[in-house]
C-alpha atoms as a PDB file:
ATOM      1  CA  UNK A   1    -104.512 -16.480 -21.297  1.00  0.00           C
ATOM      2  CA  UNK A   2    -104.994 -18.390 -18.238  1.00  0.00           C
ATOM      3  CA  UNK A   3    -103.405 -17.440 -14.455  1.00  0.00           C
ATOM      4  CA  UNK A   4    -100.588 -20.264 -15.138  1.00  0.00           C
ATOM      5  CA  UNK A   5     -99.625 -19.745 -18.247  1.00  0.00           C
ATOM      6  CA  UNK A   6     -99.311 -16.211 -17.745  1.00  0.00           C
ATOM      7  CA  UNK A   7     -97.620 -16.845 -14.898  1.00  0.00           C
ATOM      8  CA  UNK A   8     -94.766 -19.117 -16.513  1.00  0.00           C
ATOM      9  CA  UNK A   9     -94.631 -16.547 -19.119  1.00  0.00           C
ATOM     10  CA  UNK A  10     -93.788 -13.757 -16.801  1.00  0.00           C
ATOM     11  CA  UNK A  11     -91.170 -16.428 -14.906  1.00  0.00           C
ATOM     12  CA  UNK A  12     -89.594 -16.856 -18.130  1.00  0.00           C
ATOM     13  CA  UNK A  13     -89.156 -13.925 -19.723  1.00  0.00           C
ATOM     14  CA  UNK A  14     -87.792 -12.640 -16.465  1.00  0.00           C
ATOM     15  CA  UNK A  15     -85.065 -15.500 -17.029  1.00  0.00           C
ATOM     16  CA  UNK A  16     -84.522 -15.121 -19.785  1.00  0.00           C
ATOM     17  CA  UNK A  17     -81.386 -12.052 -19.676  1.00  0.00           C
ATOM     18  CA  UNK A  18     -79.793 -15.018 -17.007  1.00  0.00           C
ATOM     19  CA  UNK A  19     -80.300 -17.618 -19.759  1.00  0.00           C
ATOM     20  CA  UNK A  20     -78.869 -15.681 -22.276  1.00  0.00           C
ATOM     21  CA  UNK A  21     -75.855 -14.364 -19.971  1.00  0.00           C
ATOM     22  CA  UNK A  22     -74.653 -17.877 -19.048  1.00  0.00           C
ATOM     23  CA  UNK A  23     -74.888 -19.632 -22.220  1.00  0.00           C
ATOM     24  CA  UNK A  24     -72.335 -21.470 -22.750  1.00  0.00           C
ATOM     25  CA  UNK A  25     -70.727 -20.702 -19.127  1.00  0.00           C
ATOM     26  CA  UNK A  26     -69.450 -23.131 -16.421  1.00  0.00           C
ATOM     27  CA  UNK A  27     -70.836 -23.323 -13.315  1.00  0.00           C
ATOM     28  CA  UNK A  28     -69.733 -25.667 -10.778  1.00  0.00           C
ATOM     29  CA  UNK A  29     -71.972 -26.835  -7.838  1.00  0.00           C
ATOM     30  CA  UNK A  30     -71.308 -28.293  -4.538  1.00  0.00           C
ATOM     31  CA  UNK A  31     -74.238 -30.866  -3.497  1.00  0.00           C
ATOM     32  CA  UNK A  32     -74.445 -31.848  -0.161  1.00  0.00           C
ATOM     33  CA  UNK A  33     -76.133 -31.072   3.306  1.00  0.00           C
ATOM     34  CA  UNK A  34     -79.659 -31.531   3.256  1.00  0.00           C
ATOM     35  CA  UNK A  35     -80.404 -31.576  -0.173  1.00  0.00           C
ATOM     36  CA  UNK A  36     -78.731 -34.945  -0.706  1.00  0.00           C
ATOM     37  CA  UNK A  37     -81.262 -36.195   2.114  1.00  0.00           C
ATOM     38  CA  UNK A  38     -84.521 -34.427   1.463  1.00  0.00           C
ATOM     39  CA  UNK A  39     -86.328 -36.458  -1.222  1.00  0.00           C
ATOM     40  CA  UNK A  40     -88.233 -33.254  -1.988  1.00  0.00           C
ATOM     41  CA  UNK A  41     -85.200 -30.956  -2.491  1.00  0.00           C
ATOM     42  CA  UNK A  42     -83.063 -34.065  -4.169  1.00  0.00           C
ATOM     43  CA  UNK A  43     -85.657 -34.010  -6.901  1.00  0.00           C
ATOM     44  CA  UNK A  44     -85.788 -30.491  -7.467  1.00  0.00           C
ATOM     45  CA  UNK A  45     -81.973 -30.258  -7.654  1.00  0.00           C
ATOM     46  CA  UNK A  46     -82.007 -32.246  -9.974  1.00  0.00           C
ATOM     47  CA  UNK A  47     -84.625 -30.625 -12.211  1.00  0.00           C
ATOM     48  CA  UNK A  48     -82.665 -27.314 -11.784  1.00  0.00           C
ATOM     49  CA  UNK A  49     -79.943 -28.837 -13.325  1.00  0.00           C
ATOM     50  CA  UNK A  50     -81.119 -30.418 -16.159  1.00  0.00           C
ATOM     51  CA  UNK A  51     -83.175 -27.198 -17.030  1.00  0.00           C
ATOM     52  CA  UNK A  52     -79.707 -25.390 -16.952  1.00  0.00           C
ATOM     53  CA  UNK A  53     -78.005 -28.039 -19.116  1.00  0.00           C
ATOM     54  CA  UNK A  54     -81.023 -27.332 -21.344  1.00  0.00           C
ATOM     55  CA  UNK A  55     -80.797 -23.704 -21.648  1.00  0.00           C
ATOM     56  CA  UNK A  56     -77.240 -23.831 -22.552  1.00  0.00           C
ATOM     57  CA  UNK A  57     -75.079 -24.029 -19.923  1.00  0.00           C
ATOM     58  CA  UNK A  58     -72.349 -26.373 -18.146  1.00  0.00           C
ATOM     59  CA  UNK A  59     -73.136 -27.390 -14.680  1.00  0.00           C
ATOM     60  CA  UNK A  60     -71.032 -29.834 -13.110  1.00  0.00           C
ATOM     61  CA  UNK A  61     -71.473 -31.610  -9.663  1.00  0.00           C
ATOM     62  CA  UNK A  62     -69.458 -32.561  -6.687  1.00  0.00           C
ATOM     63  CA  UNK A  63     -70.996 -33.953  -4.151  1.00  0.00           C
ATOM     64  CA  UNK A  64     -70.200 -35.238  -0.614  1.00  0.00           C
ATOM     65  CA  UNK A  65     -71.870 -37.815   1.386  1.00  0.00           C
ATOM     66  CA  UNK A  66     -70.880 -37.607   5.078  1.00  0.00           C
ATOM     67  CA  UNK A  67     -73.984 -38.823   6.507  1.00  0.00           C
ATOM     68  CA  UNK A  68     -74.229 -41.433   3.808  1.00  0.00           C
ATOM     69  CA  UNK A  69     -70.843 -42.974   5.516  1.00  0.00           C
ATOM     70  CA  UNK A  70     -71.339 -42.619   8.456  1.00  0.00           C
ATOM     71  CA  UNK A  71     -74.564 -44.591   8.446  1.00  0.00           C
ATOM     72  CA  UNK A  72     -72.887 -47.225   6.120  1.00  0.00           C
ATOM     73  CA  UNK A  73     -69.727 -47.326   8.910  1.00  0.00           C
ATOM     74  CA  UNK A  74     -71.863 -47.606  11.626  1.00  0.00           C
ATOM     75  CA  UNK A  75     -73.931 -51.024   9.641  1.00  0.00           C
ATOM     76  CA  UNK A  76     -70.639 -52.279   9.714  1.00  0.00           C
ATOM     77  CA  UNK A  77     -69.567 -51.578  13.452  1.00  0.00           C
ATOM     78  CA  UNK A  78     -67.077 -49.423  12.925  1.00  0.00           C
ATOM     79  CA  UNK A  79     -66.845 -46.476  15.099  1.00  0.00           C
ATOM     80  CA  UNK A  80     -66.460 -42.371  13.455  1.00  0.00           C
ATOM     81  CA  UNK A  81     -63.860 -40.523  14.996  1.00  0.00           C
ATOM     82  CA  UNK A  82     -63.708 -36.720  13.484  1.00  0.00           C
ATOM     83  CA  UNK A  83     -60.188 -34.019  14.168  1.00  0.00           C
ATOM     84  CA  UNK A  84     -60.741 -30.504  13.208  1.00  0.00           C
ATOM     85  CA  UNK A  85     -63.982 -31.726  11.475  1.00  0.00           C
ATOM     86  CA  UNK A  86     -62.304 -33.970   9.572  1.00  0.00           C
ATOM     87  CA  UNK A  87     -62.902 -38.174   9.328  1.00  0.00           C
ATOM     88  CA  UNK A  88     -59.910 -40.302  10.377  1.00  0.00           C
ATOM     89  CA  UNK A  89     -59.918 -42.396   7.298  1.00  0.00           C
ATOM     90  CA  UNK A  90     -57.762 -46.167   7.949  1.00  0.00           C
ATOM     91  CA  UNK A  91     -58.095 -48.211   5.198  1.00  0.00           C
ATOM     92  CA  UNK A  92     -60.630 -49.844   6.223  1.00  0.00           C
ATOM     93  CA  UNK A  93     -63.005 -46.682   6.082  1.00  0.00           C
ATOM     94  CA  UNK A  94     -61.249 -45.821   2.536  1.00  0.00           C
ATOM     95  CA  UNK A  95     -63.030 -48.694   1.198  1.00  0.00           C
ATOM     96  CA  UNK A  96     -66.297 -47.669   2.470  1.00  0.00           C
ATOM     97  CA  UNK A  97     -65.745 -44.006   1.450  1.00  0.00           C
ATOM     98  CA  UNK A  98     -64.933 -45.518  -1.974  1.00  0.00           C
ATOM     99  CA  UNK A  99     -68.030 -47.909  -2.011  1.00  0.00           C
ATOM    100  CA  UNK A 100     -70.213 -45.030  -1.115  1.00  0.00           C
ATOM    101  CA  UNK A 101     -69.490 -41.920  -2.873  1.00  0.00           C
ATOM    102  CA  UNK A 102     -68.275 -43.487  -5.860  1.00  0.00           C
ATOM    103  CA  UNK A 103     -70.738 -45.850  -6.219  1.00  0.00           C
ATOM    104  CA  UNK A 104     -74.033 -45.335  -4.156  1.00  0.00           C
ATOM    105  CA  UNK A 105     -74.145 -42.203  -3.809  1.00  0.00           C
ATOM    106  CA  UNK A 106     -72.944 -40.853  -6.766  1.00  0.00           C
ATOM    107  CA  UNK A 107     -74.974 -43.409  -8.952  1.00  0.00           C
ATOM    108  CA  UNK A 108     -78.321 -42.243  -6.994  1.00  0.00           C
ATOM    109  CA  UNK A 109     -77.399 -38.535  -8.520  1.00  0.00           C
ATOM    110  CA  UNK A 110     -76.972 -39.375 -11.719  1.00  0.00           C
ATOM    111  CA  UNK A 111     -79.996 -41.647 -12.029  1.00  0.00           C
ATOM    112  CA  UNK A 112     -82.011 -38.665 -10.074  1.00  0.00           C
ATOM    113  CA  UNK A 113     -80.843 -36.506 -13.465  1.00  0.00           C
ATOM    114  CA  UNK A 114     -81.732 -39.312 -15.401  1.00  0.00           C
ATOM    115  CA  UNK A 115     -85.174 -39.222 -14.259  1.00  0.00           C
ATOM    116  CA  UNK A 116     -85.521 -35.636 -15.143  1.00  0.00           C
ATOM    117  CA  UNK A 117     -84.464 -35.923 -18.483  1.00  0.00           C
ATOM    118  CA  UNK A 118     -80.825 -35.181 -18.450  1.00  0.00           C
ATOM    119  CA  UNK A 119     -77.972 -36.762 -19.251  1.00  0.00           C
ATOM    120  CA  UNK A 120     -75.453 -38.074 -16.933  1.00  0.00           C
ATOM    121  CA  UNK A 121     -72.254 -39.320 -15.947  1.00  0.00           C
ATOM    122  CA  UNK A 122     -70.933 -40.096 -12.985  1.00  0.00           C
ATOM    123  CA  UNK A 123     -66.607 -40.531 -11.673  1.00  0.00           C
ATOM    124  CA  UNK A 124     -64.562 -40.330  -8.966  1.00  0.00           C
ATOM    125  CA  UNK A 125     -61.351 -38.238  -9.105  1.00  0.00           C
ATOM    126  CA  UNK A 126     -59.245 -41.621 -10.190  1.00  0.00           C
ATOM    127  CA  UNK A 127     -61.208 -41.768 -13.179  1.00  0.00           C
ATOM    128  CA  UNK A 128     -58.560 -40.224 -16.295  1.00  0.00           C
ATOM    129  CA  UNK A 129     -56.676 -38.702 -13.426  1.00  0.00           C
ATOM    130  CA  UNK A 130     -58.402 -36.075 -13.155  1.00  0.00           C
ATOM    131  CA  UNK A 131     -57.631 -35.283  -9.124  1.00  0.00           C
ATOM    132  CA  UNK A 132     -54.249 -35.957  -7.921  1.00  0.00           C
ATOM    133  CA  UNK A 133     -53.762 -35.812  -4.401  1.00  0.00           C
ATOM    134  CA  UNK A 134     -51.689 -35.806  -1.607  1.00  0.00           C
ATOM    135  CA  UNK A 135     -51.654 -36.456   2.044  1.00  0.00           C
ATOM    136  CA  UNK A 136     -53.080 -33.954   4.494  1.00  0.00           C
ATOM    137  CA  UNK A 137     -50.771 -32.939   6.937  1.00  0.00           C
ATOM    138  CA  UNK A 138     -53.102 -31.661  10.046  1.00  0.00           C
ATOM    139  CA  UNK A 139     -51.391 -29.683  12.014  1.00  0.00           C
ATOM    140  CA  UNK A 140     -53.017 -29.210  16.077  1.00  0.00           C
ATOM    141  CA  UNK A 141     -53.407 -25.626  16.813  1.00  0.00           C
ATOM    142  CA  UNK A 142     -52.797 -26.040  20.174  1.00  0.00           C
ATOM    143  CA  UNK A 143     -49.653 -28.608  20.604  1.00  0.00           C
ATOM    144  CA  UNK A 144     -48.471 -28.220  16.681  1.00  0.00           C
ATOM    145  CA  UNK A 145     -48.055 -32.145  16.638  1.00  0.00           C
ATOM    146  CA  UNK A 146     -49.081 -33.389  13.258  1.00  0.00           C
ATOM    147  CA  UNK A 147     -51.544 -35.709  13.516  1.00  0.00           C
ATOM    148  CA  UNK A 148     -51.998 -38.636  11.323  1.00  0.00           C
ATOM    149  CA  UNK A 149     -55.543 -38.357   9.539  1.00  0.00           C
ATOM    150  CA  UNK A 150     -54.815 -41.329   7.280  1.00  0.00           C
ATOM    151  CA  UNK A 151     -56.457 -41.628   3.698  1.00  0.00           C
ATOM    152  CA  UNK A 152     -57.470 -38.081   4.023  1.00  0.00           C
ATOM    153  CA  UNK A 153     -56.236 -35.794   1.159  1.00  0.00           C
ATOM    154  CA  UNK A 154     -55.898 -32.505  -0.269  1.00  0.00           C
ATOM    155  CA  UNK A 155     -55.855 -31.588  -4.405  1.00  0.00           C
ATOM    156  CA  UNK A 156     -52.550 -31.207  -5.863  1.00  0.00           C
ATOM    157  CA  UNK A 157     -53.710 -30.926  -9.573  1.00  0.00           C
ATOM    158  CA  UNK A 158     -56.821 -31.141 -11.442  1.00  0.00           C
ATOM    159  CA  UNK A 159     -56.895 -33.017 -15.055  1.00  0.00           C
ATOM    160  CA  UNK A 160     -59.854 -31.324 -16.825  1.00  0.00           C
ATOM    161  CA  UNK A 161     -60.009 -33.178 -20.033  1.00  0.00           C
ATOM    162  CA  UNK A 162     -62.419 -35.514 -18.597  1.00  0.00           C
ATOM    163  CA  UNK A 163     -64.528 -32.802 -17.851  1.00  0.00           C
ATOM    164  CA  UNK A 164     -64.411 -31.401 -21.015  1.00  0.00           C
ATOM    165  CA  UNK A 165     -64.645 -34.453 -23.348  1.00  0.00           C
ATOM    166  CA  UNK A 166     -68.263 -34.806 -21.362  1.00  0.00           C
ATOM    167  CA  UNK A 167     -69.142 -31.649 -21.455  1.00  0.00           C
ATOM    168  CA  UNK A 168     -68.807 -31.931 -25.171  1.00  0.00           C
ATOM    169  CA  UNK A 169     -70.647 -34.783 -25.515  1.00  0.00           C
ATOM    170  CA  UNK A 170     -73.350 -32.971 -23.886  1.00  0.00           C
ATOM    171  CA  UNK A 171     -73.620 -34.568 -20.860  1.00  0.00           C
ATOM    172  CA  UNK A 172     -73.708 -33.544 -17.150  1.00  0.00           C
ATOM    173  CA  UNK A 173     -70.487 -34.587 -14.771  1.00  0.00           C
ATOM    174  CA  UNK A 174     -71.295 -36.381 -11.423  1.00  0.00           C
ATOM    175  CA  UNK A 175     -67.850 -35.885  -9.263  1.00  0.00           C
ATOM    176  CA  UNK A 176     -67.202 -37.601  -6.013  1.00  0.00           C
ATOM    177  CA  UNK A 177     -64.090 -36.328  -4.362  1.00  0.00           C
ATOM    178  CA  UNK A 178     -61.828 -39.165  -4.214  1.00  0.00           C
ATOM    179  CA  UNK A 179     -58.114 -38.543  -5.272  1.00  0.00           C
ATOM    180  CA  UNK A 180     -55.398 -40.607  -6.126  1.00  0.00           C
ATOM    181  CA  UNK A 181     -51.875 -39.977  -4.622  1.00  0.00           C
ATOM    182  CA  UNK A 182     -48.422 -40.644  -6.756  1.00  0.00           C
ATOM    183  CA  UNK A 183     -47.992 -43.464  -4.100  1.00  0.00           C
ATOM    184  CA  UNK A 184     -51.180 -45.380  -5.338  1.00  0.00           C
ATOM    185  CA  UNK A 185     -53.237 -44.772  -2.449  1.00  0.00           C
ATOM    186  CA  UNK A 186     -56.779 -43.348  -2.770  1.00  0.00           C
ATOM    187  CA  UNK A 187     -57.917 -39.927  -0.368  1.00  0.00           C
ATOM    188  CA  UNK A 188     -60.927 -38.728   0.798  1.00  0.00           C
ATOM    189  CA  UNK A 189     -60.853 -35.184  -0.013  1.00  0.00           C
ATOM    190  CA  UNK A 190     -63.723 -32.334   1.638  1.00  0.00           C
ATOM    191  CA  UNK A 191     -65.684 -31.282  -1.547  1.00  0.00           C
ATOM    192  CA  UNK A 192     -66.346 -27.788  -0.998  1.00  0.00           C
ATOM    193  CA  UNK A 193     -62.221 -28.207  -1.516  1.00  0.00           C
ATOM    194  CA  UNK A 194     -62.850 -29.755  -4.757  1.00  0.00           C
ATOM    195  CA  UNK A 195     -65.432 -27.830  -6.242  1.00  0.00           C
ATOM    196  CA  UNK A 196     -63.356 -24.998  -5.767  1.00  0.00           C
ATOM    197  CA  UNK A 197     -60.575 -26.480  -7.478  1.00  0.00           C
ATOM    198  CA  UNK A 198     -62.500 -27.692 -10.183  1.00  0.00           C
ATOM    199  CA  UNK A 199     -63.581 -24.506 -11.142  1.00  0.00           C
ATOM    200  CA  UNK A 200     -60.522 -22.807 -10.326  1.00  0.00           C
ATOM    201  CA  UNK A 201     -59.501 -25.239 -13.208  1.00  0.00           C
ATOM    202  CA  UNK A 202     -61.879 -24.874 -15.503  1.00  0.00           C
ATOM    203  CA  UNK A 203     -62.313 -20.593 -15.524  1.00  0.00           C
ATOM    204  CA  UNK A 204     -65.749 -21.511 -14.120  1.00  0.00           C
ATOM    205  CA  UNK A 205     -68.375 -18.226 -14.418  1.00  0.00           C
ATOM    206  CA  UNK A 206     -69.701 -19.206 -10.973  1.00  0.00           C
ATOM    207  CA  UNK A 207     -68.828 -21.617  -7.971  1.00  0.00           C
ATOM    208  CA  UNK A 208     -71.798 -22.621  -6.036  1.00  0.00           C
ATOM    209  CA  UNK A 209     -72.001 -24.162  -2.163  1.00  0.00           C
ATOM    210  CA  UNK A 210     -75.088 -25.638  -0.779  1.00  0.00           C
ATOM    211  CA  UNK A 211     -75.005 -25.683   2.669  1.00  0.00           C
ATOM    212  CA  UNK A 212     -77.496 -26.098   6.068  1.00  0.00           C
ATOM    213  CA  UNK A 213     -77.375 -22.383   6.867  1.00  0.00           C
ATOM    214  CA  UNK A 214     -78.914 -19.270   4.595  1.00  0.00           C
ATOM    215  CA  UNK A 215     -75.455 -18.272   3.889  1.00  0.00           C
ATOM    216  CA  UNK A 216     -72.538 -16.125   5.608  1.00  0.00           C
ATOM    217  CA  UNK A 217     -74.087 -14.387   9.109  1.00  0.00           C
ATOM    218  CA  UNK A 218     -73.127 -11.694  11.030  1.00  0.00           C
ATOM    219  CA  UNK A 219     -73.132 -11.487  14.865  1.00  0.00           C
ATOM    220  CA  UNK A 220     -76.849 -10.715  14.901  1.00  0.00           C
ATOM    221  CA  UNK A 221     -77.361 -13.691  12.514  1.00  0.00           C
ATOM    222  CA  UNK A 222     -78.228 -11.330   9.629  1.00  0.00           C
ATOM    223  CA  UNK A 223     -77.228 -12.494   5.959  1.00  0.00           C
ATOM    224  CA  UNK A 224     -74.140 -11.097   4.781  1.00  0.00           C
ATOM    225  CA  UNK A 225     -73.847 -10.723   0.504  1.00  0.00           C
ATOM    226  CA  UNK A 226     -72.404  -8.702  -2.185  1.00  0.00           C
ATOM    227  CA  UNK A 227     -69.214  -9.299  -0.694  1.00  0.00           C
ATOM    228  CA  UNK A 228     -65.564  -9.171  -2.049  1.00  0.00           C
ATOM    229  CA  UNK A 229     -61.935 -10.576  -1.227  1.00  0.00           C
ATOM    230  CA  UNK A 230     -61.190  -7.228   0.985  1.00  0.00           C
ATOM    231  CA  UNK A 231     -64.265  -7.544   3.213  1.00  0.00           C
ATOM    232  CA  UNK A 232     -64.270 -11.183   3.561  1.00  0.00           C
ATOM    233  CA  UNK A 233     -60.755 -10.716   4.946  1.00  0.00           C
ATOM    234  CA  UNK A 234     -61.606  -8.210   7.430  1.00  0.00           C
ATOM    235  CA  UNK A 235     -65.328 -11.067   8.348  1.00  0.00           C
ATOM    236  CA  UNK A 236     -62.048 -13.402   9.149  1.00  0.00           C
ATOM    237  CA  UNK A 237     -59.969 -11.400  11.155  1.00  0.00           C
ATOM    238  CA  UNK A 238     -62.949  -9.894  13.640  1.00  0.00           C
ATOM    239  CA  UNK A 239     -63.755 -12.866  14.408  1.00  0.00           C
ATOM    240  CA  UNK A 240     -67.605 -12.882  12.585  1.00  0.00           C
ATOM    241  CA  UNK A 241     -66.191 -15.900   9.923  1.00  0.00           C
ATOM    242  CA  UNK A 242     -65.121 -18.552  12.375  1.00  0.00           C
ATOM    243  CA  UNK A 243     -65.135 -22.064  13.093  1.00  0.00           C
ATOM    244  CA  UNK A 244     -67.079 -24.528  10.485  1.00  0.00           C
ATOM    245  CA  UNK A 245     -67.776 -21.670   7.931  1.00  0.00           C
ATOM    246  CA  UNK A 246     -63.878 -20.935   7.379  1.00  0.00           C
ATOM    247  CA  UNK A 247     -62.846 -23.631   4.919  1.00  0.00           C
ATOM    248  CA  UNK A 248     -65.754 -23.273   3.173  1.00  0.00           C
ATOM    249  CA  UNK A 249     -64.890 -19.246   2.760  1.00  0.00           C
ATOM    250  CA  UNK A 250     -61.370 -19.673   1.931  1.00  0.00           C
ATOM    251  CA  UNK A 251     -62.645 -22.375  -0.783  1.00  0.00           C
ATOM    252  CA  UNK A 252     -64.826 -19.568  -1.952  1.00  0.00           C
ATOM    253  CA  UNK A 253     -62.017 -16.424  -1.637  1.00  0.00           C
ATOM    254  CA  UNK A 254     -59.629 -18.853  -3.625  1.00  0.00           C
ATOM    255  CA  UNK A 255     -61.664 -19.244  -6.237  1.00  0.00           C
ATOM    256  CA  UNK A 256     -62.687 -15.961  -6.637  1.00  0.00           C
ATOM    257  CA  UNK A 257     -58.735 -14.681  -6.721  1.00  0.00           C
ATOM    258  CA  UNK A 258     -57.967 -17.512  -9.421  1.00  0.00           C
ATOM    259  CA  UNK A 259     -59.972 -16.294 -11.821  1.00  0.00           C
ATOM    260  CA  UNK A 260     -63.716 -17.428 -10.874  1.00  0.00           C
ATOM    261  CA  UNK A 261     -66.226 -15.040 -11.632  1.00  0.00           C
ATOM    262  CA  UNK A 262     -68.112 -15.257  -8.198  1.00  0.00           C
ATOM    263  CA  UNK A 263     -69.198 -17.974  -5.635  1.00  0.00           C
ATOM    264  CA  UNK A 264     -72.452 -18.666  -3.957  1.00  0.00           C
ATOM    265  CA  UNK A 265     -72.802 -19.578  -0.671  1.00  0.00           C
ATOM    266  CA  UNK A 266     -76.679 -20.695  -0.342  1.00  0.00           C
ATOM    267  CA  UNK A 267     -78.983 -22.533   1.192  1.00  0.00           C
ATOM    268  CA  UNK A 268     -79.916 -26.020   0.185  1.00  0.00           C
ATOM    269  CA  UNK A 269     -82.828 -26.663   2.154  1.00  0.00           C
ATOM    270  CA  UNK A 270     -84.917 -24.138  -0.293  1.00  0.00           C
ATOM    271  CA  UNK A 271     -86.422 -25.991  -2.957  1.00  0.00           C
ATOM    272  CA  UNK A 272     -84.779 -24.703  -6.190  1.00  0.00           C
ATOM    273  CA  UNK A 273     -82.202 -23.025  -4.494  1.00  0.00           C
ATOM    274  CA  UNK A 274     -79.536 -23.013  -7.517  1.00  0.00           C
ATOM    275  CA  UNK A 275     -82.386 -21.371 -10.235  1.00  0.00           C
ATOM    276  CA  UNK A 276     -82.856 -19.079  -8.113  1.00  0.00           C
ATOM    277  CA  UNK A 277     -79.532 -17.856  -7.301  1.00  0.00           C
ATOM    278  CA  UNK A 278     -78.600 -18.162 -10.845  1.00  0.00           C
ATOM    279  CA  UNK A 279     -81.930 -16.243 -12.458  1.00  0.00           C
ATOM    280  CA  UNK A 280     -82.167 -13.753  -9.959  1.00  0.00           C
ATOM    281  CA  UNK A 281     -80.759 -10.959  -8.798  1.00  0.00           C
ATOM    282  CA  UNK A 282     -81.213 -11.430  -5.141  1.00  0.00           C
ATOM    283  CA  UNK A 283     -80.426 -15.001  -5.327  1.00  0.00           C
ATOM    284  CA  UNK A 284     -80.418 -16.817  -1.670  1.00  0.00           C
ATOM    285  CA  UNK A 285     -77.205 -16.533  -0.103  1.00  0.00           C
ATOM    286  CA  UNK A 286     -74.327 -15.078   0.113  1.00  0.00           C
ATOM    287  CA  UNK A 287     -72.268 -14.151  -3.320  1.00  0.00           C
ATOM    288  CA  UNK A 288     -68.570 -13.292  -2.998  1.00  0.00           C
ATOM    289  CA  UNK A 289     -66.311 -11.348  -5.262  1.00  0.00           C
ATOM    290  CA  UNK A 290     -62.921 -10.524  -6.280  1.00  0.00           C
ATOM    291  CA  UNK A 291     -63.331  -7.044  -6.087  1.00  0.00           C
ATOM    292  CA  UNK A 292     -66.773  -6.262  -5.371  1.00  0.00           C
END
């Protein structure tokens, strides 16, 4: 037996009680940072997930596309302005939002899977309904005046039978996070937000985040893991989860208390990031509990 093949052998048969664990099990996966950039890591995303769909399991994707938007507002001559991290969205930069998540963006992913050998589809949340939104209400923590964000939404229900009539049709959902409001008007919603809601929905086994940091740090920038609801409460009120990193842990604490197994917080600029979080025990981030 040559070096290779023994060494795919050994890779797969130590796989192989992950593969047989999640068979048949959800997993939902948050695509953005720079994984969505790096034509490197956008290609091996994109083989992870087809070799998951083809061991059995049900990933589904939401992605986001900031940068993407930004660049595409900025062709255009239209200036960005960002409160509390979030985009003012007029309608003017709804339709661009629209144009490029539902349509570039998300149509790049799902030919990216194609490539690969999967099978794809991609949708927006207006497609069978399946986000309902409503306005954000931003409130400023320092004056309490509610500030007007525009198209800028937050998920009031999730309609999984979309999800599920392609999931049993064996194919592999592409989400952008667009809502639709019971006043006809379409929102921008932050995916991590999303994703969690999705799987919330859908009883997902796991709820992946790929983000531009190794996961959840402490003060001395070591990686924090193998943490539960309790702890990550106590991270919040010292002070060591703050700023950028706390709507991406409440995402991941809600999920957790609705009935998801456990989220991920890991790094997307490693190449095959989600395989190895999902075959090994390590993994490459931060995992969160309910109860430890």
């Amino acid at each position: 037996m040559s070096d290779n093949t023994h060494n795919i052998a050994n890779v797969l048969t130590e796989a192989l009680p992950y593969i047989q664990k999640f068979q048949g099990k959800t997993i939902v996966i948050k695509y953005g940072g720079n994984a969505m950039v790096d034509e490197k890591l956008k290609s091996s995303f994109a083989r992870d997930i087809v070799l998951m769909k083809s061991v059995g399991m049900n990933p589904i994707v939401v992605h986001g596309g900031g940068p993407q938007i930004g660049q595409t507002l900025e062709k255009i001559g239209k200036q960005s302005e960002f409160v509390g991290g979030m985009r003012v969205t007029d309608s003017e930069t709804m339709d661009v939002v629209e144009m490029v998540l539902g349509g570039l963006v998300n149509k790049q992913i799902v030919n990216l899977i194609h490539q690969h050998g999967g099978h794809s589809i991609g949708l927006t949340g207006k497609d069978g309904s399946l986000i309902s939104a409503t306005k954000l209400k931003h409130v400023d923590h320092l004056t309490s005046e509610i500030i007007d964000l525009g198209h800028v939404g937050e998920v009031d229900k999730i309609d999984t039978s979309v999800i599920k009539l392609l999931l049993k049709g064996d194919f592999i959902p592409v989400i952008a996070p667009i809502g639709v409001g019971k006043d006809g008007f379409s929102y921008n919603i932050n995916a991590d937000l999303v994703a969690g809601s999705i799987a919330e929905a859908l009883n997902a086994e796991k709820l992946i985040l790929l983000t531009n940091t190794s996961g959840l740090l402490d003060a001395d920038d070591n990686l924090l893991t193998g943490l539960d609801a309790k702890k990550v409460d106590q991270l919040i009120d010292d002070g060591t989860i703050h700023g950028g990193m706390l709507p991406k842990i409440g995402c991941a604490l809600s999920a957790v208390k609705s009935g998801v197994k456990s989220t991920h917080i890991i790094d997307g600029r490693v190449s095959h990031a989600v395989l190895l979080e999902v075959f090994t025990d390590s993994g490459v981030g931060t995992l969160i509990t309910s109860n430890g």
